[in-house]
PDB file of N, CA and C in Angstrom:
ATOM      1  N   UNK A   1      57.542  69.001 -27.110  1.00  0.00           N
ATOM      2  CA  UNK A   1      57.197  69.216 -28.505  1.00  0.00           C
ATOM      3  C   UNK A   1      58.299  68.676 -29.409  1.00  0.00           C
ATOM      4  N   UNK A   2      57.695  67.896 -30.650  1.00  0.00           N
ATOM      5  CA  UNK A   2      58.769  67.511 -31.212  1.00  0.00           C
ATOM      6  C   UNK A   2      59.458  68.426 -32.568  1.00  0.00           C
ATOM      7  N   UNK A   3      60.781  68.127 -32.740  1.00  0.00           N
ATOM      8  CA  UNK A   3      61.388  69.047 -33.323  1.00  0.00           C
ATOM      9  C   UNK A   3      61.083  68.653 -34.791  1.00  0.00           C
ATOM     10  N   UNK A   4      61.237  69.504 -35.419  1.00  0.00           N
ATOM     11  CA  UNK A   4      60.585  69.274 -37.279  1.00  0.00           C
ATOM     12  C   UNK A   4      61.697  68.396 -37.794  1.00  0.00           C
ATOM     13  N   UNK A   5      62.939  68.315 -37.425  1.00  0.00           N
ATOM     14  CA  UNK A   5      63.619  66.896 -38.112  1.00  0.00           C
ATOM     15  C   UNK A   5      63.473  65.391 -37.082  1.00  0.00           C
ATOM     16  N   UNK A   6      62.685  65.290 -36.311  1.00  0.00           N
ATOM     17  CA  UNK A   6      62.750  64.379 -35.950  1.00  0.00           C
ATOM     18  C   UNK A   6      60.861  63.636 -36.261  1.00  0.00           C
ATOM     19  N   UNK A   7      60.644  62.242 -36.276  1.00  0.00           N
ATOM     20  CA  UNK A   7      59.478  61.520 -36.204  1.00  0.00           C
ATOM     21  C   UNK A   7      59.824  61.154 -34.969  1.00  0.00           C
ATOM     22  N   UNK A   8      58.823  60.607 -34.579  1.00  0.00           N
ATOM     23  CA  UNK A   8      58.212  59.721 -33.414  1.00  0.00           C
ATOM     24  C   UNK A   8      58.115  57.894 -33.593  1.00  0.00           C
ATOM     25  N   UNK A   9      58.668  57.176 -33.321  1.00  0.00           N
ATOM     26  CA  UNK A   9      58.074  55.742 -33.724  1.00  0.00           C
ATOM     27  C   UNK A   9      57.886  54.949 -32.389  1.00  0.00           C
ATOM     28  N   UNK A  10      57.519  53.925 -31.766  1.00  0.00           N
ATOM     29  CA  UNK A  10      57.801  53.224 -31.125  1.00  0.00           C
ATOM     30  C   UNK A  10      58.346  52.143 -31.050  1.00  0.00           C
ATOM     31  N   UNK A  11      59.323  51.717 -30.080  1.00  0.00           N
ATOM     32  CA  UNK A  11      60.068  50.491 -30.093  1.00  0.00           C
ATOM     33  C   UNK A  11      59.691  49.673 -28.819  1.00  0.00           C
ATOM     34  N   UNK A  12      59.034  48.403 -28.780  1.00  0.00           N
ATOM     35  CA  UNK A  12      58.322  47.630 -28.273  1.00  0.00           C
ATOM     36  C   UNK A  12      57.676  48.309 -27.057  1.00  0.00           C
ATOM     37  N   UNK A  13      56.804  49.119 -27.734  1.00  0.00           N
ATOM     38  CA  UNK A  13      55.638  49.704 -26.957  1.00  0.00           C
ATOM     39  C   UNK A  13      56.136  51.206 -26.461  1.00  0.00           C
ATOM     40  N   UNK A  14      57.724  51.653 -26.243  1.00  0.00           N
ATOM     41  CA  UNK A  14      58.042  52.625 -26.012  1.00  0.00           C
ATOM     42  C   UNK A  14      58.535  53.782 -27.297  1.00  0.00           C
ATOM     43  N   UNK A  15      57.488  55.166 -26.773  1.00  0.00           N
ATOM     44  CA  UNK A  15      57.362  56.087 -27.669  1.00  0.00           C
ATOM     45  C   UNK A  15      59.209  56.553 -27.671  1.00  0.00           C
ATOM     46  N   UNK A  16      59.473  56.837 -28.800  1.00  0.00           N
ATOM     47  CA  UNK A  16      60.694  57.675 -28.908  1.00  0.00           C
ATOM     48  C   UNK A  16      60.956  58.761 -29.901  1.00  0.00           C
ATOM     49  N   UNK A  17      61.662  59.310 -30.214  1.00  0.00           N
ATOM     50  CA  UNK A  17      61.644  60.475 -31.347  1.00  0.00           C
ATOM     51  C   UNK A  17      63.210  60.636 -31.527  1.00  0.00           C
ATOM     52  N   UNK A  18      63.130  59.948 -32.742  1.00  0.00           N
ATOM     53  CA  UNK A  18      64.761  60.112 -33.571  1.00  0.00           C
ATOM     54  C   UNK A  18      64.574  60.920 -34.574  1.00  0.00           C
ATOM     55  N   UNK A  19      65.850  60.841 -35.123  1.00  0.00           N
ATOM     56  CA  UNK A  19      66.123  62.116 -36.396  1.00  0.00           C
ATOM     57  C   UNK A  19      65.427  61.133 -37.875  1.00  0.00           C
ATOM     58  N   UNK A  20      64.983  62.310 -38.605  1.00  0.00           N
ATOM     59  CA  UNK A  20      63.940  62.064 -39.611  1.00  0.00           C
ATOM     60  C   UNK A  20      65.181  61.326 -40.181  1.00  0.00           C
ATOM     61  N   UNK A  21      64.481  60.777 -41.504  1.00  0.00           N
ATOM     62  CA  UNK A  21      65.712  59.724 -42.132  1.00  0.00           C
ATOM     63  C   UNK A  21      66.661  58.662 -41.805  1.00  0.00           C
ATOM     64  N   UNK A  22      66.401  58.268 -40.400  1.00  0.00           N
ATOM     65  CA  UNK A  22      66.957  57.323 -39.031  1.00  0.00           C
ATOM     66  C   UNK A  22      66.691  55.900 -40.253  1.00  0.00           C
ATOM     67  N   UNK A  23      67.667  55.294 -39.961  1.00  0.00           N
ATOM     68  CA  UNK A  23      67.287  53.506 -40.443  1.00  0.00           C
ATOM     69  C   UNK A  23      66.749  52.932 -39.155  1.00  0.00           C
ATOM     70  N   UNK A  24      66.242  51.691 -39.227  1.00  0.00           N
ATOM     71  CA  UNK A  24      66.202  50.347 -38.435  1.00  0.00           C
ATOM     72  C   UNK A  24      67.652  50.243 -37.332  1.00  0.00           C
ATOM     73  N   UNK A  25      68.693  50.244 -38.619  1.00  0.00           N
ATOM     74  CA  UNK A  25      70.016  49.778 -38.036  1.00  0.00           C
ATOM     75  C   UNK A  25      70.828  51.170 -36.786  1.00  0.00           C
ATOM     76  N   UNK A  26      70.144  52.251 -37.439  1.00  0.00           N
ATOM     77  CA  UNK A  26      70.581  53.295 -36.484  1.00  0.00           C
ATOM     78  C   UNK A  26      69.665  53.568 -35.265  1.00  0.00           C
ATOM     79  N   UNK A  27      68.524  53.024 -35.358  1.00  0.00           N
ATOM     80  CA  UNK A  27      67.400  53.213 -33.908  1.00  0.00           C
ATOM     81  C   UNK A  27      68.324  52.272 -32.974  1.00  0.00           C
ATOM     82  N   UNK A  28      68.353  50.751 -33.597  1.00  0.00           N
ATOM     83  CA  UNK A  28      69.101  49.814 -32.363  1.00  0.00           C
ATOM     84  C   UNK A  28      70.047  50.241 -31.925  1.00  0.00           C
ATOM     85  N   UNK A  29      71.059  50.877 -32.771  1.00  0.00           N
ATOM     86  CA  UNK A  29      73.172  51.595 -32.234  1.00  0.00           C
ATOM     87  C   UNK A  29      72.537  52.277 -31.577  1.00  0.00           C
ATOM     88  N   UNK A  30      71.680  53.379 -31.951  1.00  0.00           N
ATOM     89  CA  UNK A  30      71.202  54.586 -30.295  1.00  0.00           C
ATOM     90  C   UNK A  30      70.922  53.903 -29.046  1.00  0.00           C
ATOM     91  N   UNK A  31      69.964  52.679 -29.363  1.00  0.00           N
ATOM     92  CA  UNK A  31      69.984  52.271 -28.116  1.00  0.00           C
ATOM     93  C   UNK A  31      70.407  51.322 -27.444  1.00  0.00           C
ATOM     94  N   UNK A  32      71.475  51.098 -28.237  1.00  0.00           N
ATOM     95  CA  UNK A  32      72.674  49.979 -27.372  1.00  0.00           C
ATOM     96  C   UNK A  32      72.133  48.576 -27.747  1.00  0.00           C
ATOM     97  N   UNK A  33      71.349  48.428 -28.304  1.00  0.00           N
ATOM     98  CA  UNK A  33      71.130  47.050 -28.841  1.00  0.00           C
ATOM     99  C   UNK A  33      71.515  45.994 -29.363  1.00  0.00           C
ATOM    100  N   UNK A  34      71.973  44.903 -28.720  1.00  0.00           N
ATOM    101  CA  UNK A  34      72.543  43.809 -29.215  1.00  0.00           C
ATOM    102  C   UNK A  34      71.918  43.150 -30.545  1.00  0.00           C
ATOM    103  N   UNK A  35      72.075  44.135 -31.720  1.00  0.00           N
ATOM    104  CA  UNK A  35      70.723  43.419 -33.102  1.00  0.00           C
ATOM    105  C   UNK A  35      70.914  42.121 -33.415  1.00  0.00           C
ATOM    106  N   UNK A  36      72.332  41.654 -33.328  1.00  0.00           N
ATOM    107  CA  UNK A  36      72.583  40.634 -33.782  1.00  0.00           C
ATOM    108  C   UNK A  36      71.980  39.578 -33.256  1.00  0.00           C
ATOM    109  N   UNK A  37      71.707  39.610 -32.070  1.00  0.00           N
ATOM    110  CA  UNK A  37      71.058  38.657 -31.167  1.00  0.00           C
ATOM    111  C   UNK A  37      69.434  38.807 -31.334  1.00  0.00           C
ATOM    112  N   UNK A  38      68.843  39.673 -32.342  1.00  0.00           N
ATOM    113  CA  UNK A  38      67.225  39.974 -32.078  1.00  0.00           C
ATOM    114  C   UNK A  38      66.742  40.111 -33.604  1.00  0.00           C
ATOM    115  N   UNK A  39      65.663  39.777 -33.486  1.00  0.00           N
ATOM    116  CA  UNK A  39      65.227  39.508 -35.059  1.00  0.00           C
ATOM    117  C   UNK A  39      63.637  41.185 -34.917  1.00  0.00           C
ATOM    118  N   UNK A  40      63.371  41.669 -35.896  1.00  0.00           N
ATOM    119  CA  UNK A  40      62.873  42.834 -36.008  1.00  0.00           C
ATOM    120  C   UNK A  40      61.505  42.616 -36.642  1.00  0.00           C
ATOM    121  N   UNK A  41      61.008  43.476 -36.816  1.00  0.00           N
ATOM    122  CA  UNK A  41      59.542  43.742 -37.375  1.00  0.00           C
ATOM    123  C   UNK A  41      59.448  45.247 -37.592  1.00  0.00           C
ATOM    124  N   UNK A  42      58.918  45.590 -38.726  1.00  0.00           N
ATOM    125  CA  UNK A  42      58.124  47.015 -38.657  1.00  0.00           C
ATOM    126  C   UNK A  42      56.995  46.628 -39.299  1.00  0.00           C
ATOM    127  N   UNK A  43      55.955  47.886 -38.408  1.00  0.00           N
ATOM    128  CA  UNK A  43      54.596  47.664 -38.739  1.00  0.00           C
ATOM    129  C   UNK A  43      54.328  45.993 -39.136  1.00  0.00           C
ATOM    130  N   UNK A  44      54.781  45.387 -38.407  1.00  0.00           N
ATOM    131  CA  UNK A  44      54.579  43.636 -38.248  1.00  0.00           C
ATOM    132  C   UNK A  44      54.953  43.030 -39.692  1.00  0.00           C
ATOM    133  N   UNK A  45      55.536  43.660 -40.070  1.00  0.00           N
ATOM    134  CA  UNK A  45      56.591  42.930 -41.353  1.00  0.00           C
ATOM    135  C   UNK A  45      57.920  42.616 -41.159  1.00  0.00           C
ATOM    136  N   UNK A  46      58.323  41.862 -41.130  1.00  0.00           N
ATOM    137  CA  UNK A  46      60.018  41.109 -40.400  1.00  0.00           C
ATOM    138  C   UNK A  46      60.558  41.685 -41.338  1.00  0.00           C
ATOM    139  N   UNK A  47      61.724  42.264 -40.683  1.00  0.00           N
ATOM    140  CA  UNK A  47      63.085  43.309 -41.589  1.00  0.00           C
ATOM    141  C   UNK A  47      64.090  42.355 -40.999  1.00  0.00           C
ATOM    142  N   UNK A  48      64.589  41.664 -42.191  1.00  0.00           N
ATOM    143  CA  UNK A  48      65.727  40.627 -42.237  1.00  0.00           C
ATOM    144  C   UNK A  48      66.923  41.883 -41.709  1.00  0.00           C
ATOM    145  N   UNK A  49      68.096  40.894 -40.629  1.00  0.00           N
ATOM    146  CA  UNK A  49      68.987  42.245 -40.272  1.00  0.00           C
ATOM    147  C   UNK A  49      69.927  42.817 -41.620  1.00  0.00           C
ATOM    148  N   UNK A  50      70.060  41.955 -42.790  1.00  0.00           N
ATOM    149  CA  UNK A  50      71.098  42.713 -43.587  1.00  0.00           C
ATOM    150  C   UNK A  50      69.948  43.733 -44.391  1.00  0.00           C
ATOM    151  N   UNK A  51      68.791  43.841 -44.161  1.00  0.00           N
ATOM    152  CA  UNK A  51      67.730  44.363 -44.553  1.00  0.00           C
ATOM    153  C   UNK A  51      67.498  46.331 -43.311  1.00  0.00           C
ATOM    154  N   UNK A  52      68.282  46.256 -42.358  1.00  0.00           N
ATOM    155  CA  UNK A  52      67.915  47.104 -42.017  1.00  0.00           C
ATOM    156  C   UNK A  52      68.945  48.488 -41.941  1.00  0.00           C
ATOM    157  N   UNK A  53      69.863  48.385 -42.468  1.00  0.00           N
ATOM    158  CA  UNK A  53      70.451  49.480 -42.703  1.00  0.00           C
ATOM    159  C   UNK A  53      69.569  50.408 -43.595  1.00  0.00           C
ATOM    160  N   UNK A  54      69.035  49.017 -44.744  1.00  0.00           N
ATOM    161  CA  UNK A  54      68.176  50.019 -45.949  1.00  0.00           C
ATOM    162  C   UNK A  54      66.877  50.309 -45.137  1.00  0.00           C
ATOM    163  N   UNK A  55      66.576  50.102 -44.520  1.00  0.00           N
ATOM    164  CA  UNK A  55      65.156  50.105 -44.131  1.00  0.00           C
ATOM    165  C   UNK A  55      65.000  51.554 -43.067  1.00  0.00           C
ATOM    166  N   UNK A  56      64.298  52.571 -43.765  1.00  0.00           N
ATOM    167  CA  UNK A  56      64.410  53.758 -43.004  1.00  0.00           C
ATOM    168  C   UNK A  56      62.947  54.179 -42.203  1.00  0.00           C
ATOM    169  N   UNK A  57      62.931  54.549 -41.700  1.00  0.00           N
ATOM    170  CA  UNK A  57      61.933  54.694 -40.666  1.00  0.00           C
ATOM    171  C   UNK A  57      61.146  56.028 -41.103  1.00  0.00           C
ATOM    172  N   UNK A  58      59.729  55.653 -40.308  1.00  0.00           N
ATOM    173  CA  UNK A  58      58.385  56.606 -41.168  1.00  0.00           C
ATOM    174  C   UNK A  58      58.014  57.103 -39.861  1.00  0.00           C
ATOM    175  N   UNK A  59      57.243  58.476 -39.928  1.00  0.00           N
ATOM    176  CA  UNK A  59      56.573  58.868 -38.419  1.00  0.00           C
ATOM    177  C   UNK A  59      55.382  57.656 -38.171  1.00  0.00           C
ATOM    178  N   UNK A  60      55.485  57.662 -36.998  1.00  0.00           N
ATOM    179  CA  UNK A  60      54.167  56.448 -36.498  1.00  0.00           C
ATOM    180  C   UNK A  60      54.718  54.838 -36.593  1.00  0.00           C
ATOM    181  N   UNK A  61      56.068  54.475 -37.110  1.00  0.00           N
ATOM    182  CA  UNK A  61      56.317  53.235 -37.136  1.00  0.00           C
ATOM    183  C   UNK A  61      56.208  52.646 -35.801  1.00  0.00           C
ATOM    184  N   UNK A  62      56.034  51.248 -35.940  1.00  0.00           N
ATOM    185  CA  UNK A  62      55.838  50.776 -34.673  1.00  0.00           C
ATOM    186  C   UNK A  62      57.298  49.408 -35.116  1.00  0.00           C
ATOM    187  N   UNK A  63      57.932  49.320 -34.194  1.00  0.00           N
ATOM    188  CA  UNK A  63      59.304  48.200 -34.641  1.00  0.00           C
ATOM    189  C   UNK A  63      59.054  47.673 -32.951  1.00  0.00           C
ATOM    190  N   UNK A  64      59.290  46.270 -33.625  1.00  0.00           N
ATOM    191  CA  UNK A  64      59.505  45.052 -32.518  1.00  0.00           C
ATOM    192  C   UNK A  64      60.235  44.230 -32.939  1.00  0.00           C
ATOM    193  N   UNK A  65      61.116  44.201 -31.309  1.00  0.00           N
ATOM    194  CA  UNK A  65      62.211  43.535 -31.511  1.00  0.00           C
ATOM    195  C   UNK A  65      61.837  42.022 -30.850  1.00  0.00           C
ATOM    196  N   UNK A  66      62.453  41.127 -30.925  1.00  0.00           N
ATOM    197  CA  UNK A  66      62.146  39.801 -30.245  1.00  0.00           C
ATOM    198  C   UNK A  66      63.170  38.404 -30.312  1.00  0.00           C
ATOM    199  N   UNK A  67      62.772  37.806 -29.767  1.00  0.00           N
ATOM    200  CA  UNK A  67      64.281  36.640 -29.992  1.00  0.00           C
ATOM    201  C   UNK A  67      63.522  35.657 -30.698  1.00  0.00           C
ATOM    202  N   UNK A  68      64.514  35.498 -32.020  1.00  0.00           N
ATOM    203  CA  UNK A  68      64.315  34.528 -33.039  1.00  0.00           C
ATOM    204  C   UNK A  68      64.513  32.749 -32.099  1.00  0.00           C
ATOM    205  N   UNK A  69      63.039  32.046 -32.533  1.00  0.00           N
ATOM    206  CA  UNK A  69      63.045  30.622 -32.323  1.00  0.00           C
ATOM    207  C   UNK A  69      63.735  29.992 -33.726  1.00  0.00           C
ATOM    208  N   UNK A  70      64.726  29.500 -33.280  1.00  0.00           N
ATOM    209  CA  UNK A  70      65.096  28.329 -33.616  1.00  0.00           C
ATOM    210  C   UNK A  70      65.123  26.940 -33.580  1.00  0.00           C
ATOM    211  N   UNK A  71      65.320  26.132 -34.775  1.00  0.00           N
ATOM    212  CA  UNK A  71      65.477  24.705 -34.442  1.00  0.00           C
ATOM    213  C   UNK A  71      64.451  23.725 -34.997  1.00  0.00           C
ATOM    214  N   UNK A  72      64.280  22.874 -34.724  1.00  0.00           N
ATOM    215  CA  UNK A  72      63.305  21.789 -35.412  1.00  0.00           C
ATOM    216  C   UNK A  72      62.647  20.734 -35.077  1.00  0.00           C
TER     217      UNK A  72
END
């Protein structure tokens, strides 16, 4: 059961439950995530990384992470 300060979101397909008011930038530090190396999405809208400190997380978000193509 989840606790009343925490939501639920998923991060590429896996359910998790962080503390309510959690950013973008604090889901990846919990889970050891190299951000710098991975480009983001919530609810399939790309969250630029200097964009995700501000970017705080909602119950039901869905965030995907993925490796940015580069080049031309």
């Amino acid at each position: 059961m989840m606790k009343p300060d925490q939501i639920s979101v998923r991060l590429n397909g896996e359910a998790l439950e962080v503390a309510r008011g959690s950013s973008l930038d604090a889901l990846l530090a919990s889970r050891n995530i190299a951000a710098d190396s991975m480009a983001s999405a919530r609810n399939g809208e790309f969250v630029a990384r200097s964009a995700r400190s501000a970017c705080l997380l909602a119950d039901g978000d869905e965030i995907t992470l993925f490796m940015p193509i580069v080049g031309g």
